[in-house]
Protein backbone atom coordinates (compact mmCIF):
# COMPACT_ATOMS: atom_id res chain seq x y z
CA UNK A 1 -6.63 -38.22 -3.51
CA UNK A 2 -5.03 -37.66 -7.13
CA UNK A 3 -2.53 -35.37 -7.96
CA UNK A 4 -5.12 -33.48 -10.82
CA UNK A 5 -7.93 -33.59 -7.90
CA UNK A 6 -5.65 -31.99 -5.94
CA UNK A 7 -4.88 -29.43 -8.08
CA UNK A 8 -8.19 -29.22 -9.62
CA UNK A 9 -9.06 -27.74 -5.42
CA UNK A 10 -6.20 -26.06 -5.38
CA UNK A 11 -7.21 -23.84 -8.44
CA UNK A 12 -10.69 -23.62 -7.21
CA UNK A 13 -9.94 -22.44 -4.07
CA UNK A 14 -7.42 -19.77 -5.65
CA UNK A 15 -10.69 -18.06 -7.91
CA UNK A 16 -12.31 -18.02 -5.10
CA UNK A 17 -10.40 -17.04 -2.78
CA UNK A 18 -9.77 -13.72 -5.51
CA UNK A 19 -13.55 -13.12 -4.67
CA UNK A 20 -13.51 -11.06 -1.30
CA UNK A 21 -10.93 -8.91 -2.70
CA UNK A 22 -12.61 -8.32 -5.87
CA UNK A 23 -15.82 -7.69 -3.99
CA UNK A 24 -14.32 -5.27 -0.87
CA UNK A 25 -13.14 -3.25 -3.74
CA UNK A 26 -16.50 -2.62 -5.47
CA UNK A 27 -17.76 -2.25 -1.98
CA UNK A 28 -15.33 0.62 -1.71
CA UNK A 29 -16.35 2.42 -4.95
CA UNK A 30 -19.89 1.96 -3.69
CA UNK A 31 -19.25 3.76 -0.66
CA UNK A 32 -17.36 6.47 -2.28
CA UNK A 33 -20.09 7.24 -5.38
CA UNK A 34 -22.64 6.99 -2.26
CA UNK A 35 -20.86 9.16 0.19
CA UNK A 36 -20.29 11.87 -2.71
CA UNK A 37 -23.61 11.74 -3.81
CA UNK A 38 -24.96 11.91 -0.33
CA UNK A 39 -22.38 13.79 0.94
CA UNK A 40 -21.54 10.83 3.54
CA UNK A 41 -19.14 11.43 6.58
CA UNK A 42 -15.87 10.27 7.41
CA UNK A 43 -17.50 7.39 9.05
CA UNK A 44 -18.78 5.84 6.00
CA UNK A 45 -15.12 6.18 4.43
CA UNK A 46 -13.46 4.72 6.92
CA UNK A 47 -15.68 1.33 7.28
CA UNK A 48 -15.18 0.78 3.76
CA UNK A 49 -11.54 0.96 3.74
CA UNK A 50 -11.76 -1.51 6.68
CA UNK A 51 -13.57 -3.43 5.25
CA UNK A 52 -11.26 -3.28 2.17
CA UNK A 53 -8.50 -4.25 4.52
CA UNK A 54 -10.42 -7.71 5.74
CA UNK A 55 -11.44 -8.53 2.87
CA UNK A 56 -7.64 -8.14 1.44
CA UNK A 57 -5.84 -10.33 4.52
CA UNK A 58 -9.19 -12.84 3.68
CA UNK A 59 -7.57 -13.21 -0.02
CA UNK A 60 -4.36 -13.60 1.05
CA UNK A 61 -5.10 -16.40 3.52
CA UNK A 62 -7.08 -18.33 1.07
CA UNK A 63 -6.09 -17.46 -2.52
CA UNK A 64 -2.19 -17.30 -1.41
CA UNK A 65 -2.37 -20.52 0.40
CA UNK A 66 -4.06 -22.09 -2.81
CA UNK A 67 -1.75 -20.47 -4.97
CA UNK A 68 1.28 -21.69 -2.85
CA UNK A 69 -0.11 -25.29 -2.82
CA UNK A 70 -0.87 -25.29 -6.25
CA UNK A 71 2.47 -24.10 -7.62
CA UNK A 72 3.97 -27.19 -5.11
CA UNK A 73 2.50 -29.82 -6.77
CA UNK A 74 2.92 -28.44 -9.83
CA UNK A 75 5.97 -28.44 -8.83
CA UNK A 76 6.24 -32.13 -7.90
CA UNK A 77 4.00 -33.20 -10.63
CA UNK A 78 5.06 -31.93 -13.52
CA UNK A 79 3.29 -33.73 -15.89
CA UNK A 80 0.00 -31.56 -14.67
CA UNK A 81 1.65 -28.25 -16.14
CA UNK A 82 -0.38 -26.62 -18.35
CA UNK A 83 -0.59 -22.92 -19.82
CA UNK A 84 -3.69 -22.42 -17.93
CA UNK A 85 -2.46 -23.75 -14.49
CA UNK A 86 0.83 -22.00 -14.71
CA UNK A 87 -0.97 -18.76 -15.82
CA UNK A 88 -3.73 -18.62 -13.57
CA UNK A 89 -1.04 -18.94 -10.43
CA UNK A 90 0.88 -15.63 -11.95
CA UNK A 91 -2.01 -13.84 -12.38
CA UNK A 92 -3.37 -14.69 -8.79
CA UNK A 93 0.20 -14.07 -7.09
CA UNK A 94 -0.30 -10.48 -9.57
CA UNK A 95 -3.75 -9.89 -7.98
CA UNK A 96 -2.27 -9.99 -4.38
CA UNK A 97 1.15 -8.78 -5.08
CA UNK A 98 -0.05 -5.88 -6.62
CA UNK A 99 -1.77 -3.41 -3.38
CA UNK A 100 1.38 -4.03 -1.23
CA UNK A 101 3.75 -3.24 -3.97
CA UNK A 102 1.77 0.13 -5.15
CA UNK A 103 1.12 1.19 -1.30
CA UNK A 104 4.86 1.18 -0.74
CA UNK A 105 5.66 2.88 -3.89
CA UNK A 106 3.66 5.84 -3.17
CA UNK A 107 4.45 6.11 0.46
CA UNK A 108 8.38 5.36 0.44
CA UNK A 109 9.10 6.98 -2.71
């Protein structure tokens, strides 16, 4: 397999990867606009921030271990650098980097 197919995956799989994440949080506003419309229990609360949380360690797992691979061979390759490729693996890394960072902030500050 090529180098660009490889990456080519590799950025693929990052996007997609994104996609739980992205999705567990609109799942969690859903929940919340239902639950204070409704006037929804604890219950409902608490299986969407579960479900928040598996959908998180599911983006991690797959869009980190994209991210990782694809920043290796653009390492190794680096005639495959391009602006997109090199931002698209920041703004990934942002997108998972950012809930850990902001969770510690606010509870160790």
């Amino acid at each position: 397999m090529t180098p660009e197919r490889k990456l080519k995956i590799a950025n693929i799989l990052s996007v997609l990867g994104v996609c739980p994440f992205v999705l567990g949080v609109w799942f969690v506003g859903l929940m919340f606009e239902s639950a204070r419309k409704v006037g929804g229990g604890l219950n409902d609360v608490l299986i969407a921030f579960f479900l928040l949380a598996v959908s998180y360690f599911l983006s991690v797992l797959i869009s980190g271990g994209a991210a990782i691979w694809s920043f290796l061979l653009l390492r190794k390759h680096i005639e495959l650098r391009t602006k997109f490729n090199v931002i698209a693996w920041k703004v990934i890394l942002l997108i998972l980097c950012v809930p850990p960072v902001l969770f510690l902030l606010k509870n160790y500050s």
